[in-house]
Protein backbone atom coordinates (compact mmCIF):
# COMPACT_ATOMS: atom_id res chain seq x y z
CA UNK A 1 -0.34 -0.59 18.10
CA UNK A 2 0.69 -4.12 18.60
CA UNK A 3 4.77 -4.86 18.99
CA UNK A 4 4.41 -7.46 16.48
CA UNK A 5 4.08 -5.07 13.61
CA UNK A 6 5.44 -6.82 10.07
CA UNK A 7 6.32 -4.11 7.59
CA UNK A 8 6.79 -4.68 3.95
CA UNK A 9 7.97 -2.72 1.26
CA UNK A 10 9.66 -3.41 -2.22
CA UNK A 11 13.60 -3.96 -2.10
CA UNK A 12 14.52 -2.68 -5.24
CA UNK A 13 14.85 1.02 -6.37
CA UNK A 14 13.12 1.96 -2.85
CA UNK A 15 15.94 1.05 -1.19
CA UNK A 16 18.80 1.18 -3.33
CA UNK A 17 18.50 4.01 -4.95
CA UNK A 18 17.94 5.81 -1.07
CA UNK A 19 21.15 4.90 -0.05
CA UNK A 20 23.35 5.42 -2.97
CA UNK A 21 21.76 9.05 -3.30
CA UNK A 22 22.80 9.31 0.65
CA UNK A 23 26.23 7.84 0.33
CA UNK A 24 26.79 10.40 -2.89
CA UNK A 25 25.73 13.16 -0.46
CA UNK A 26 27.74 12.39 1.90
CA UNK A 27 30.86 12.10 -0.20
CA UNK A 28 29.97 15.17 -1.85
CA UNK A 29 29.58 17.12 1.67
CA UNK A 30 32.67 15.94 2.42
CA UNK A 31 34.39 17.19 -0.58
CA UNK A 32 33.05 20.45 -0.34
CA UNK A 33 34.00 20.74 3.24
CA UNK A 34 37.28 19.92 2.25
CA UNK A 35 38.05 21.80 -0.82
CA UNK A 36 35.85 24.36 -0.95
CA UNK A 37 35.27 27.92 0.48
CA UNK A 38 32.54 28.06 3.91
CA UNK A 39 30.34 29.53 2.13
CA UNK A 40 30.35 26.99 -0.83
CA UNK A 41 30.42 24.19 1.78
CA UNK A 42 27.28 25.64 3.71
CA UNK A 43 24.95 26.04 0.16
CA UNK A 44 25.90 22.20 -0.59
CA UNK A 45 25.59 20.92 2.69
CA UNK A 46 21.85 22.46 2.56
CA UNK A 47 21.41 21.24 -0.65
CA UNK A 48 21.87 18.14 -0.36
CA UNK A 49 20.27 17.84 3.08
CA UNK A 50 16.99 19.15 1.15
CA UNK A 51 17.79 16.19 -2.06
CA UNK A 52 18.37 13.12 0.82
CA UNK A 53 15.18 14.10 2.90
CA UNK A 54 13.14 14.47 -0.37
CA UNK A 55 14.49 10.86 -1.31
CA UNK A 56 13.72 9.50 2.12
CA UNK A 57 10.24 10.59 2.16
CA UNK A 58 9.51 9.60 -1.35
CA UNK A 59 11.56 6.28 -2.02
CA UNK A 60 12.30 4.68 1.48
CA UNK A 61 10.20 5.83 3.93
CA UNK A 62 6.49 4.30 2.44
CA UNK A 63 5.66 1.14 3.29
CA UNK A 64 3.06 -1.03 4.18
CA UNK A 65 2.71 -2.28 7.98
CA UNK A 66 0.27 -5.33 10.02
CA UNK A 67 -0.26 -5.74 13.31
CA UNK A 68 -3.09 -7.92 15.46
CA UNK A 69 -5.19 -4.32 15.19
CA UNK A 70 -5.34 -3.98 11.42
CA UNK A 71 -3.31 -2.09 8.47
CA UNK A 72 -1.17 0.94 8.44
CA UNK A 73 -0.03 2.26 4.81
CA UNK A 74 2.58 4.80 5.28
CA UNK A 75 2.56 7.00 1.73
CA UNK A 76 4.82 10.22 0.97
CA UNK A 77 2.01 12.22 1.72
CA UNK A 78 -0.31 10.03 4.10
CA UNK A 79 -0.63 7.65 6.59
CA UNK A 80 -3.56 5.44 6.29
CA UNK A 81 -4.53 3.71 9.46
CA UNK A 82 -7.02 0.52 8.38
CA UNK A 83 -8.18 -1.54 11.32
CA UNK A 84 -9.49 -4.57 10.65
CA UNK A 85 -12.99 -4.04 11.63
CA UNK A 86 -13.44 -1.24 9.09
CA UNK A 87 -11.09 -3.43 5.96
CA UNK A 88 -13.60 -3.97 3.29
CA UNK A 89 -10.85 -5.77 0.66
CA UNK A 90 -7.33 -6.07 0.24
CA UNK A 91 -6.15 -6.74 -3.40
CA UNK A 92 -2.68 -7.54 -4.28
CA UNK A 93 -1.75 -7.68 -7.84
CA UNK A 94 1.04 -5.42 -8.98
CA UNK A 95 0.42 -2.96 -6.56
CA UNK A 96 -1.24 -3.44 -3.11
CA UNK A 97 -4.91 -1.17 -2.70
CA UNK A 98 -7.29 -1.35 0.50
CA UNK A 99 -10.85 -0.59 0.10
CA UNK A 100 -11.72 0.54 3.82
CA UNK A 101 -15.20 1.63 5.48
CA UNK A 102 -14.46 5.97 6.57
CA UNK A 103 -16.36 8.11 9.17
CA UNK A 104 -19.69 8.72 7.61
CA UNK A 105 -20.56 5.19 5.71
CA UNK A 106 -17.75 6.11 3.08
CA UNK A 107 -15.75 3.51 1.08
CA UNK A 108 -12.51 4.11 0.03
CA UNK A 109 -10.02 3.01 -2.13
CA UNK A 110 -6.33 3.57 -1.25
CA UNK A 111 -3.20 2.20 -2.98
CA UNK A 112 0.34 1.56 -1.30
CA UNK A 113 2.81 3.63 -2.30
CA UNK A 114 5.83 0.71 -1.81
CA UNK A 115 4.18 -2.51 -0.35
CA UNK A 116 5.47 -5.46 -2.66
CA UNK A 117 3.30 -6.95 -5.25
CA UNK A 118 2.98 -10.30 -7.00
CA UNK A 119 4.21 -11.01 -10.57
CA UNK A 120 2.12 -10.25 -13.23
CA UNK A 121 1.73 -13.97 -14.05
CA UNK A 122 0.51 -14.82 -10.81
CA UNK A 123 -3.13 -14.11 -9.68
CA UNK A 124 -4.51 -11.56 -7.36
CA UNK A 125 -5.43 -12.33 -4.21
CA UNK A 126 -8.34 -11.05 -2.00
CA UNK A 127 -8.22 -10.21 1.81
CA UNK A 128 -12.31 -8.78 3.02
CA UNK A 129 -15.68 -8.80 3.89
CA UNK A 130 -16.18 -6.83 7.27
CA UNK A 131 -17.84 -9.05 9.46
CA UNK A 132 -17.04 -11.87 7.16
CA UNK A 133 -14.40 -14.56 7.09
CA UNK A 134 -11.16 -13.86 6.09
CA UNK A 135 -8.45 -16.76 7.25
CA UNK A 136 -6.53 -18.46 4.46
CA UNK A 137 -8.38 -20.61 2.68
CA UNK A 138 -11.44 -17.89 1.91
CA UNK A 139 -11.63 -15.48 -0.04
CA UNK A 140 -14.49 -13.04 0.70
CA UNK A 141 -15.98 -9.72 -0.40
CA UNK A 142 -19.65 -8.32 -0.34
CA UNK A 143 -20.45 -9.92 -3.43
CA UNK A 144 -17.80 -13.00 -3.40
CA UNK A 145 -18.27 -16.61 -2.58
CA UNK A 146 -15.81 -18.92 -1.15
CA UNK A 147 -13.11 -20.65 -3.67
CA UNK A 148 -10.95 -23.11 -3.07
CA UNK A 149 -7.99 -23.18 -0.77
CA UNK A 150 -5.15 -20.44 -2.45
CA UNK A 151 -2.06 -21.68 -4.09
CA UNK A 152 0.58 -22.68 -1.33
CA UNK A 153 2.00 -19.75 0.86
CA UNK A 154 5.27 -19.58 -0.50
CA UNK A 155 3.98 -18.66 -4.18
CA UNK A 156 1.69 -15.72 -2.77
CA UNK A 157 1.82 -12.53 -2.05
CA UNK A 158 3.67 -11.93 2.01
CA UNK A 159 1.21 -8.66 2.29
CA UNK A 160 -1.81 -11.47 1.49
CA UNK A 161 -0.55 -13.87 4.12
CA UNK A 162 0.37 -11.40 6.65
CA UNK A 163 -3.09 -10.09 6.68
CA UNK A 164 -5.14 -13.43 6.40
CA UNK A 165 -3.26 -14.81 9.27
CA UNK A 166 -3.64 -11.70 11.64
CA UNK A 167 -7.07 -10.62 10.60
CA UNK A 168 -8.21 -14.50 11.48
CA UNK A 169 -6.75 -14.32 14.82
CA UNK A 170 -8.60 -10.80 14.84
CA UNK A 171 -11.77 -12.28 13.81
CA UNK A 172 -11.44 -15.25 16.36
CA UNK A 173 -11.02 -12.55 19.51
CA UNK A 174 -13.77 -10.55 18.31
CA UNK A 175 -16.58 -13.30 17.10
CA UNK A 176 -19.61 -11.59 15.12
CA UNK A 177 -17.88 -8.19 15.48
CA UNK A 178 -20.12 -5.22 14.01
CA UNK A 179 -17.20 -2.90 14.12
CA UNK A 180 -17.80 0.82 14.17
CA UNK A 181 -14.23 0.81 13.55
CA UNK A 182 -13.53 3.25 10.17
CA UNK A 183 -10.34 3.86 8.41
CA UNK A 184 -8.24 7.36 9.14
CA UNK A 185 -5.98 9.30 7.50
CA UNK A 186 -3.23 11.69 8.50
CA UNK A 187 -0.87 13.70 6.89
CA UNK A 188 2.81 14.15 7.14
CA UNK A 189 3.28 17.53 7.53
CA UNK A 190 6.30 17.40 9.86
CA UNK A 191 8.48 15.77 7.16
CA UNK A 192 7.25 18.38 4.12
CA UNK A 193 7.37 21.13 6.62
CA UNK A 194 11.02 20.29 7.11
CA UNK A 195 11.53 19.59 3.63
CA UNK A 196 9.97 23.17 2.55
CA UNK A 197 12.46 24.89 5.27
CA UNK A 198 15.27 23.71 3.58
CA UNK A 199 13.96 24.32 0.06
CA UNK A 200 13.34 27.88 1.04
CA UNK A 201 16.86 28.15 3.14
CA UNK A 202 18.32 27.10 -0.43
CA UNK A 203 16.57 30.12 -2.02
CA UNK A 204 17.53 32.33 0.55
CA UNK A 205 21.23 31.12 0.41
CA UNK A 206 21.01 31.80 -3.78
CA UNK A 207 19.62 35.45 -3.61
CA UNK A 208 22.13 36.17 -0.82
């Protein structure tokens, strides 16, 4: 992956709400550290361990990431990997969704978790076409046809940018690409494994 990776992802309740559900664990670790017996202090400790992970992996951690190879969407549950030669079309309305070419000739829909929208009195904005154009100006699609030039940059959607600018330079540096490139997805096991060990260290703490 390119180190020139942009990552978005919405700045209200997805970050927020993370850290003042951290800072109130923290506080009450602390309290029950204090004031309480070890045994009281070790069940909320673990308990609230379990609550901030759960809020990292499901509010904070998702977001939406471009680099000069293509699109990474990283959901609670999956991490989509789009590279540019498989990106069929990137809409951005209220919620970002990439429609992406999979091993075997399969299309796919997937929708961002936490990448940031545009108002809902704005219009949408497409990113696609594999093999087609798709630099700022164009906006393209199996069954498309160019339109004029989109509204200026600063009313549009940063997601819609980002990936018109890079996937132009990526079309430039690859000229009539027929990319075998498809899309894959992987799942975050590590961080629900974790999450599942506490949740069951919580149990076993309770029928102690």
């Amino acid at each position: 992956m390119s180190s020139g990776r942009m990552t978005f992802k919405q700045t209200g309740l997805s970050r927020v709400v993370p850290i003042a559900v951290w800072v109130f664990c923290v506080l009450a670790c602390a309290d029950a550290i204090i004031e309480g017996t070890a045994s009281f202090a070790v069940h909320t400790i673990v308990a609230l361990a379990a609550v901030a992970l759960a809020v990292w992996i499901i509010l904070y951690s998702p977001n939406l990431g471009v680099d000069a190879d293509g699109i990474t969407m990283v959901n609670p549950i999956r991490v989509v990997h789009v590279p540019f030669g498989a990106l069929i079309e990137l809409r951005v309305g209220a919620a970002v969704s990439v429609l992406a070419k999979y091993a075997g000739d399969r299309e796919r829909k997937i929708v961002s978790w936490n990448a940031p929208g545009v108002p809902r009195r704005q219009p949408v904005r497409n990113v696609g076409g594999i093999g087609g154009p798709g630099a700022a100006g164009m906006v393209t699609g199996r069954n498309s046809l160019p339109v004029p030039p989109p509204r200026r940059k600063d009313q549009g959607s940063e997601v819609a940018i980002a990936v018109e600018g890079l996937r132009s330079q990526w079309e430039q540096a690859h000229p009539g690409d027929d990319s075998t490139a498809v899309a894959t997805i992987t799942v975050r096991w590590r961080e629900w494994a974790v999450l599942g060990l506490l949740v069951l260290l919580n149990v076993a703490i309770r029928l102690r």
